[in-house]
Every structure is written in structure tokens, then in C-alpha cells.
Protein backbone atom coordinates (compact mmCIF):
# COMPACT_ATOMS: atom_id res chain seq x y z
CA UNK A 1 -62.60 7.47 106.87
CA UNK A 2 -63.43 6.09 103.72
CA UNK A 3 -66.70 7.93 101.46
CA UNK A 4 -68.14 4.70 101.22
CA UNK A 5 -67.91 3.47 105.00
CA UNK A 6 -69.56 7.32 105.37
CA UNK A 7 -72.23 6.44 103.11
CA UNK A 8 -72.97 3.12 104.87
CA UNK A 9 -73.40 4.46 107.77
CA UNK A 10 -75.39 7.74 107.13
CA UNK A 11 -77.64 5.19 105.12
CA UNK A 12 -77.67 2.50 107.65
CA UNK A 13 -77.91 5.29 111.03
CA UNK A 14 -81.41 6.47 110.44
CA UNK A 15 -82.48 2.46 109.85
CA UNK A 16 -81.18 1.25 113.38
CA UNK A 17 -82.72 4.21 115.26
CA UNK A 18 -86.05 3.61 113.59
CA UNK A 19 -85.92 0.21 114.66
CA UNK A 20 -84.62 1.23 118.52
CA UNK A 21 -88.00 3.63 118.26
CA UNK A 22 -90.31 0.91 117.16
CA UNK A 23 -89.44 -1.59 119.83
CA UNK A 24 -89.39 1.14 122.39
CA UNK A 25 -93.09 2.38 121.30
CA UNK A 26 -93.49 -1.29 120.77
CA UNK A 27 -93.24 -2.45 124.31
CA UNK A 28 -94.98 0.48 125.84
CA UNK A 29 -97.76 -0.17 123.96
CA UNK A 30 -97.90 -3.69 125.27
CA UNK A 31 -97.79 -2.42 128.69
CA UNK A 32 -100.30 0.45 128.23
CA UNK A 33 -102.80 -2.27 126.99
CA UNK A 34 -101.89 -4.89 129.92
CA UNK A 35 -102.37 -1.72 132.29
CA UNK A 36 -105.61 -0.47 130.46
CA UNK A 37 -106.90 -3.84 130.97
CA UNK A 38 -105.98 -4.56 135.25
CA UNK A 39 -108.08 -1.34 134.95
CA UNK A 40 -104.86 0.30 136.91
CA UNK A 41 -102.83 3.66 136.19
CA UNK A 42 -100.05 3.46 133.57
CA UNK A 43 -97.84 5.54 136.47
């Protein structure tokens, strides 16, 4: 394994879990709202 593959991907890692988070957090705020507003539990 190569320093600068390494690199890459301790560089690039932290990027495609932030974005896995944000559409996660993303699309349960989406249904949080759609809930809040049927005026029914999120559960």
C-alpha cells in the first residue's frame, strides 16, 4: 500500500462519512417535519 493511496484515503474517509451522516440526518428531518405536520407520532 502505497503512502499516497494512504493519504487519499485517510483524507478522503472522514469526507464520505460526513456526507453518509448528512443525508441520513437529512432525510429524517424531512420525515420528522412531514410527521410533525399529519400531527402523528414519529414512532
Amino acid at each position: 500500500m502505497s503512502p499516497v493511496f494512504l493519504t487519499a484515503y485517510v483524507l478522503a474517509f472522514p469526507v464520505i462519512v460526513a456526507c453518509v451522516l448528512f443525508y441520513l440526518v437529512r432525510a429524517f428531518h424531512s420525515d420528522w417535519l412531514q410527521a410533525k405536520a399529519e400531527n402523528r407520532p414519529m414512532i
